[in-house]
Protein backbone atom coordinates (compact mmCIF):
# COMPACT_ATOMS: atom_id res chain seq x y z
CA UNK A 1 14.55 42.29 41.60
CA UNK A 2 12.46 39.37 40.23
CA UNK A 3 14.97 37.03 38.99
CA UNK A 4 14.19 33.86 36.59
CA UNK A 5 16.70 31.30 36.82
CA UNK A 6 16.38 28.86 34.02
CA UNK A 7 18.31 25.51 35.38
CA UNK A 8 17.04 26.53 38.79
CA UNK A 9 16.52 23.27 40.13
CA UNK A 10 20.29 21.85 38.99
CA UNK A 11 23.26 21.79 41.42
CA UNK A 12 24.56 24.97 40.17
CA UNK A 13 21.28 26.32 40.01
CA UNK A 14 19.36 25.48 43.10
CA UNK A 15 22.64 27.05 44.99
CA UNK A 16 21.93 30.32 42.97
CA UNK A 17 18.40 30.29 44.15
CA UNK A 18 19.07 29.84 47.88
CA UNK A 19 21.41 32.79 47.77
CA UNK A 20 19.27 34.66 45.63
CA UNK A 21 16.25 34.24 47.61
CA UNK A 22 18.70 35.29 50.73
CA UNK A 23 19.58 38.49 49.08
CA UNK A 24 15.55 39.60 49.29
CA UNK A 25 15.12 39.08 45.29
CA UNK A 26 12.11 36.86 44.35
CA UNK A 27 12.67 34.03 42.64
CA UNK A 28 11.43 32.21 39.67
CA UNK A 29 13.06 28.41 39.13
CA UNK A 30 12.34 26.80 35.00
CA UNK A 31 12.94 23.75 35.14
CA UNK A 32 11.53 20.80 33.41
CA UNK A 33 8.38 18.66 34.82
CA UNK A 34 9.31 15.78 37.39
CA UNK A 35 12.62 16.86 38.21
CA UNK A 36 12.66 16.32 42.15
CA UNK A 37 12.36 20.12 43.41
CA UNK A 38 14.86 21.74 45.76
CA UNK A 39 13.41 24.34 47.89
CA UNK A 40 15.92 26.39 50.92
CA UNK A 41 15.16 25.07 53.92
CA UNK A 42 14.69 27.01 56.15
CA UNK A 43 12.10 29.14 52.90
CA UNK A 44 13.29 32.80 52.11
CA UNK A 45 12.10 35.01 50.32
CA UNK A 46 9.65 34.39 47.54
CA UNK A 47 10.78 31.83 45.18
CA UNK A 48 8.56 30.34 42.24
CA UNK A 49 8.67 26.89 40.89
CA UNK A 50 7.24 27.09 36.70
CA UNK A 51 7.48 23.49 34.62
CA UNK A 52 8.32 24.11 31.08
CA UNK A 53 9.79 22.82 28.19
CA UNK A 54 13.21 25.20 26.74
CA UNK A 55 12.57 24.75 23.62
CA UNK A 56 8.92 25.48 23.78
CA UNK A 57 8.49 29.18 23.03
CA UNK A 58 5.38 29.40 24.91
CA UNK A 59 6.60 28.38 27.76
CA UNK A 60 9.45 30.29 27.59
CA UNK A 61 8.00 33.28 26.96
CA UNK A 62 5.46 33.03 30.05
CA UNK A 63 8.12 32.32 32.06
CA UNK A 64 10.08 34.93 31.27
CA UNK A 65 6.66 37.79 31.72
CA UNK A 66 7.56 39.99 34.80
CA UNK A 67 11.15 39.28 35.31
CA UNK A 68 13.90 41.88 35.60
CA UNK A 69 16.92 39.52 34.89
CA UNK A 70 17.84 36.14 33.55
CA UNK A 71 20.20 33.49 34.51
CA UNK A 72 20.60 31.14 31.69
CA UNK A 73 21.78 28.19 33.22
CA UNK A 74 20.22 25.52 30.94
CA UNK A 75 22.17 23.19 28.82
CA UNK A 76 20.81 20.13 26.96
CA UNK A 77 23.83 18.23 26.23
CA UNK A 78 27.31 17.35 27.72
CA UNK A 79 31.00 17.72 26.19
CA UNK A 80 30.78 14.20 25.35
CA UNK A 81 27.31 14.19 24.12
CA UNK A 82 26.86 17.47 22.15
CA UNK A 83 29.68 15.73 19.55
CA UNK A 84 27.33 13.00 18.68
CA UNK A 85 24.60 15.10 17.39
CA UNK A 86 26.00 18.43 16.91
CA UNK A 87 22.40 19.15 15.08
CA UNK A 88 20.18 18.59 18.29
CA UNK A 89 22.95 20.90 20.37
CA UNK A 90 22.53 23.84 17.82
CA UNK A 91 18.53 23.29 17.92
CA UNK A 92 18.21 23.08 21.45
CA UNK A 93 20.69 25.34 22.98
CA UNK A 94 21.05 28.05 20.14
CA UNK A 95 17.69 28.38 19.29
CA UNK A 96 16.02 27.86 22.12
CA UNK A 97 18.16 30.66 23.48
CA UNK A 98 17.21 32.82 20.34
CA UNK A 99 13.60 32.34 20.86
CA UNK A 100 14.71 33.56 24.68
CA UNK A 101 16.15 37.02 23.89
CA UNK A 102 13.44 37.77 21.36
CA UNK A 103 10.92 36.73 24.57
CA UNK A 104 13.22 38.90 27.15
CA UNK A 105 13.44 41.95 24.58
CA UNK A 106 9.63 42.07 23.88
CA UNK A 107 9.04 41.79 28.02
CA UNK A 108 11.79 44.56 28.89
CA UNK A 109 13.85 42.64 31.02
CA UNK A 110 17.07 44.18 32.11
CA UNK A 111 19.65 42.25 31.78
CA UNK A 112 20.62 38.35 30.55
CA UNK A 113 23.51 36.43 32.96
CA UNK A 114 24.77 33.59 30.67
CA UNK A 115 26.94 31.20 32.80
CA UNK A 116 29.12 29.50 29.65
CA UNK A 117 32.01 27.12 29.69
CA UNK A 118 35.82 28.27 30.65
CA UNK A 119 36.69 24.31 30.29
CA UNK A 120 35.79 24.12 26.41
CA UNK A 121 34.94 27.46 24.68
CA UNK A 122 39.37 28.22 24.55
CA UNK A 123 40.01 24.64 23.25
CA UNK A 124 43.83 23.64 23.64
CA UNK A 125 44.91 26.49 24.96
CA UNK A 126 48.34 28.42 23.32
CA UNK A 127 49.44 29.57 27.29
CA UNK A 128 48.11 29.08 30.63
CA UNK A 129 46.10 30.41 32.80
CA UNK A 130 44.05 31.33 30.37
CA UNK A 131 42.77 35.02 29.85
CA UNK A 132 39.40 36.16 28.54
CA UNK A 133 41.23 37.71 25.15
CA UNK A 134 42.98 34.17 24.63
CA UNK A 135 41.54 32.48 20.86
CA UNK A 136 38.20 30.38 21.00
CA UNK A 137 39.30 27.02 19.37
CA UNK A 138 36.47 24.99 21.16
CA UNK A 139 37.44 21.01 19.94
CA UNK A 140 33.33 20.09 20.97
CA UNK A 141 30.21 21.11 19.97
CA UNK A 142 29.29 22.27 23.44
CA UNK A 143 31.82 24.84 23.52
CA UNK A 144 30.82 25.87 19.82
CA UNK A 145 27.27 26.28 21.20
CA UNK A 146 28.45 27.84 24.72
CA UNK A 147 30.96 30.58 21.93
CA UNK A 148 28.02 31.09 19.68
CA UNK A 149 25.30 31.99 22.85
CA UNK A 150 27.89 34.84 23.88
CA UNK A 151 28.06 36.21 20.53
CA UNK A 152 23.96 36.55 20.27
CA UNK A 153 23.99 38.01 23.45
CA UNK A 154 26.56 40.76 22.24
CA UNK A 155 24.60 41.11 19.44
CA UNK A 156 21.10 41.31 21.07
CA UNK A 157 23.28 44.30 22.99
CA UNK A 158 24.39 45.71 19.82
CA UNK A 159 21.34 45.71 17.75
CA UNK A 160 18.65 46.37 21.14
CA UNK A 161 20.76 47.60 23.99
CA UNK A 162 20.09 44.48 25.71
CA UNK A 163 22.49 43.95 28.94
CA UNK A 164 24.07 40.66 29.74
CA UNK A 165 27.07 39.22 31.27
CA UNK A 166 28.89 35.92 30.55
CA UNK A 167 30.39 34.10 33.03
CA UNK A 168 33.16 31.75 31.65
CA UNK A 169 33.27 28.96 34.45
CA UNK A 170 35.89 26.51 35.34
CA UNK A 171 35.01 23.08 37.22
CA UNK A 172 32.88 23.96 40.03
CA UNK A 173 32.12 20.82 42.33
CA UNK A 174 30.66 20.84 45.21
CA UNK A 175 27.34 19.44 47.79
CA UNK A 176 24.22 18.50 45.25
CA UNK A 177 26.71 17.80 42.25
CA UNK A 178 25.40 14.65 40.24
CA UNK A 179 27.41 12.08 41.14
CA UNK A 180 27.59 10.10 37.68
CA UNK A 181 30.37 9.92 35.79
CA UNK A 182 28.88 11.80 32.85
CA UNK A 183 29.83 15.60 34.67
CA UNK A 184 31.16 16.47 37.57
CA UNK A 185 34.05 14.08 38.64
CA UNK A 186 34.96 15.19 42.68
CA UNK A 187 32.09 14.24 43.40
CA UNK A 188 31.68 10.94 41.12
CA UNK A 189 35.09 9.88 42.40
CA UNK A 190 34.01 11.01 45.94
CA UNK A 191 31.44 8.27 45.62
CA UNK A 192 33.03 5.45 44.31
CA UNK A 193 36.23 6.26 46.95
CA UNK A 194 33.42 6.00 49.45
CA UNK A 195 31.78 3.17 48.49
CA UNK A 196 35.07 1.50 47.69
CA UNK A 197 34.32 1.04 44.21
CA UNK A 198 36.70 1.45 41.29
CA UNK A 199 37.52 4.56 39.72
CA UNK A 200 37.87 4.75 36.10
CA UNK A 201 39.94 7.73 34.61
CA UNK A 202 40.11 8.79 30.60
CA UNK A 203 44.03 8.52 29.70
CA UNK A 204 46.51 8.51 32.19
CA UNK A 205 45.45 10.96 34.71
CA UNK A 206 47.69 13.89 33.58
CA UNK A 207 45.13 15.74 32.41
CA UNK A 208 44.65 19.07 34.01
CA UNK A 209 41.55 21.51 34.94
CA UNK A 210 40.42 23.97 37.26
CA UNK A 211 38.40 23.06 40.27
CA UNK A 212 36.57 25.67 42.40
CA UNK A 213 33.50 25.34 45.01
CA UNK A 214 29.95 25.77 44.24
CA UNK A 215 29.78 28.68 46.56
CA UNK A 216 32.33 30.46 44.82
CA UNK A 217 30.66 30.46 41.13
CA UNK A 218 27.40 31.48 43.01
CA UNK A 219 29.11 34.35 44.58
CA UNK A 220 30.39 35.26 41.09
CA UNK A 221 26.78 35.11 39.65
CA UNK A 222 25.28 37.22 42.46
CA UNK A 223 28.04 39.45 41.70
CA UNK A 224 27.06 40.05 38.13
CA UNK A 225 23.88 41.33 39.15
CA UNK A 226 24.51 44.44 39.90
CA UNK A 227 27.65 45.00 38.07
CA UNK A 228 26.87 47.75 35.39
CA UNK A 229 30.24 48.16 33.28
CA UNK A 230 32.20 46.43 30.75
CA UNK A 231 33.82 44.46 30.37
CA UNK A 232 30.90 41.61 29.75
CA UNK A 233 32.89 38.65 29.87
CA UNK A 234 35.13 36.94 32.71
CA UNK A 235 36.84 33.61 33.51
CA UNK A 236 35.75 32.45 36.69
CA UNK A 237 37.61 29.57 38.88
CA UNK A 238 40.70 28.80 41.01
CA UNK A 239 43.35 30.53 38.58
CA UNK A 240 44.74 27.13 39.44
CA UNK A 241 45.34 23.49 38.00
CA UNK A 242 44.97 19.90 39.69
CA UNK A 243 45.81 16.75 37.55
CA UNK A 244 43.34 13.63 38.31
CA UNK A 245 45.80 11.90 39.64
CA UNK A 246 46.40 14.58 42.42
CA UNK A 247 42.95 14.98 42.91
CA UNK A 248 42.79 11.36 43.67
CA UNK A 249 45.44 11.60 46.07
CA UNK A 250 43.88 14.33 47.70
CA UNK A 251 40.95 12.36 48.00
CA UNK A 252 43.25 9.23 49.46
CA UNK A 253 44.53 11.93 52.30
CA UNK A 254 41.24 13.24 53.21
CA UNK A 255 39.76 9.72 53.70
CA UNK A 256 42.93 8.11 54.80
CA UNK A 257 42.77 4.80 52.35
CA UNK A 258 43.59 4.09 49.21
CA UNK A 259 41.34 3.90 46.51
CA UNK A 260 41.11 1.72 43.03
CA UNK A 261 41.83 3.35 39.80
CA UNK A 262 41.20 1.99 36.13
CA UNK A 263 42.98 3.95 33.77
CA UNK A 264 40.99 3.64 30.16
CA UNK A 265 41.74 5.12 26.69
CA UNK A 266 41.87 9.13 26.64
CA UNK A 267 39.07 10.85 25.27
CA UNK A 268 39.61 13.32 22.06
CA UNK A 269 37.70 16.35 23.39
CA UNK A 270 39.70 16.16 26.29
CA UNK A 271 42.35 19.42 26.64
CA UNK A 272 45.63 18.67 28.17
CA UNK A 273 45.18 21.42 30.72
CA UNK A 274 42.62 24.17 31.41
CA UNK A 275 43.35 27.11 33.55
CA UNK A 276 41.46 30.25 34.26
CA UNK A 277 43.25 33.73 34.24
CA UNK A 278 40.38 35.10 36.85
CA UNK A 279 42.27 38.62 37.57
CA UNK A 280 39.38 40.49 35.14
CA UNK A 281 36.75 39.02 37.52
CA UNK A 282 38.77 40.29 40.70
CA UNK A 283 39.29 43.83 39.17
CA UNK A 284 35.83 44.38 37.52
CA UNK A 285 33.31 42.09 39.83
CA UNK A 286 35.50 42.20 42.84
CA UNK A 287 35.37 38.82 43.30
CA UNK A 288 37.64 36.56 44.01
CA UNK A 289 37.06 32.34 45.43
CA UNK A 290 36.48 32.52 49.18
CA UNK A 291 37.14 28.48 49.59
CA UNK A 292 40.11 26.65 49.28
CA UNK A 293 40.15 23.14 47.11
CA UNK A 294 40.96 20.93 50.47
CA UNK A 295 37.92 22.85 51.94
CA UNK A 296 35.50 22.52 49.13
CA UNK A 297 36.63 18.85 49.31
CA UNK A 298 35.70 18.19 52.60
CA UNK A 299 32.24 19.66 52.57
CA UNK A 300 31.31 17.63 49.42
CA UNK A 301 32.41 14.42 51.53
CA UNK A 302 30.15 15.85 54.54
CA UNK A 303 27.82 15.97 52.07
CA UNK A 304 27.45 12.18 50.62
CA UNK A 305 28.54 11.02 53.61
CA UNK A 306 25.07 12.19 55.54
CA UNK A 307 23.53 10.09 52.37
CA UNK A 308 22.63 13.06 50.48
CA UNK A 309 23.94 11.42 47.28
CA UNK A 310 21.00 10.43 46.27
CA UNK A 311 19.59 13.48 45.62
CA UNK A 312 22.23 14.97 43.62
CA UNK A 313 20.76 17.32 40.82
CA UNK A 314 21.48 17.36 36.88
């Protein structure tokens, strides 16, 4: 299949491509100008690099001519960022994806993969883990936006017949994350531990999520692209919790030394805990993570540790 993969050049994405691109499919990576391109090295395949702008429908549109399926990876804000202008995440993320089913249902592409957010779209959850049929109290505007994408895909389905799958996911982490502290905190904390540089956690470290490895979501996504039935929707992750504070520790044992923390004030969209009921994903995409936490964490400190760091993708 010819598969356009809109994020392609992100951490999440440019893992999806290299596997894609493994698979035989050819490849098509959006992405917007200047961002430093990631290519597999050795090349496979036949992978395609197109600069556009999301939001632009042109560009969209020509980017999406000739492809059988879509993974929407794309994003323009952050938990923290999408509550300070709630107005920009609708007209960037909702409409933009709008304008991208109407392009994908005039070209006749086959089916839409939607990766969404397990950590925000339940809000404060009632149990844990978490299942699929559990309320959608999102407490941010990303999850709002994340919730609201999945409905226009079932309705795009409903109204057109147009196939898609949504793929709820945890906390992956993992080699190319972004090492800031505005996403992705292994491997921000990774960092700092490594350069011995303090730490700075949001409340008191209790709070809970669900980490997986990169190579586990994009086995999940590869999954969906050949999986024909419903259900549509599925949690994907560890199915289990780590507090910050034990991930530090973790992070103390791997390394073998300490490292400084600075606790600060807790954020408000922050959940207590979030944990992913994945048994849907095991019974319906037979797939289940292949890579424990302690392994995942090693890898990632392989990874900076060889200097890569610096070319961590958003």
């Amino acid at each position: 299949m010819k598969c356009l993969v809109l994020g392609g050049g992100g951490f999440l994405g440019s893992h999806l491509c290299e596997a894609l691109s493994a698979q035989g499919h050819a490849v098509r990576v959006f992405e917007r100008p200047n961002l430093t391109r990631y290519r597999p090295s050795p090349p496979q395949g036949d992978m395609e690099w197109f600069d556009g702008d999301f939001i632009n429908r042109e560009h969209v549109t020509n980017a999406v001519s000739g492809c059988d399926v879509i993974y929407h990876l794309i994003s323009t804000t952050l938990p923290r960022s999408s509550n300070e202008n709630p107005v920009y995440d609708v007209e960037t993320n909702v409409i933009g994806t709008l304008h991208l089913l109407e392009a994908a249902r005039n070209k006749k592409v086959k089916k839409t993969i939607f990766v969404s957010s397990g950590g925000t779209v339940y809000g404060t959850p009632k149990e844990v883990p978490i299942k699929e049929s559990h309320p959608t109290e999102p407490i941010c505007s990303y999850g709002i936006v994340k919730l609201a994408i999945e409905k226009y895909l079932g309705l795009f389905h409903s109204l057109h017949g147009m196939e898609f799958c949504v793929l709820r996911l945890a906390n992956p982490f993992g080699e190319r994350q972004r090492i800031s502290n505005a996403q992705g905190a292994i491997a921000a904390f990774l960092d700092k531990a490594l350069r011995h540089e303090t730490i700075e956690v949001w409340g008191d470290g209790s709070v809970i999520r669900d980490y997986f490895y990169v190579g586990d979501a994009v086995l999940a996504m590869t999954k969906a692209l050949m999986y024909k039935g419903s259900p549509r929707v599925f949690n994907i992750g560890s199915g289990t919790g780590q507090s910050i504070n034990e991930i530090l520790s973790a992070i103390e044992n791997l390394l073998g030394a300490p490292v400084k923390r600075s606790y600060l004030p807790a954020r408000a969209f922050d959940v207590p805990v979030n944990i992913l009921d994945i048994s849907m994903a095991a019974e319906f995409l037979e797939w289940k993570p292949q890579t424990s936490f302690a392994a995942g964490l090693s890898r990632t400190v392989q990874w900076l540790r060889a200097g890569q760091g610096h070319l961590s993708l958003s």
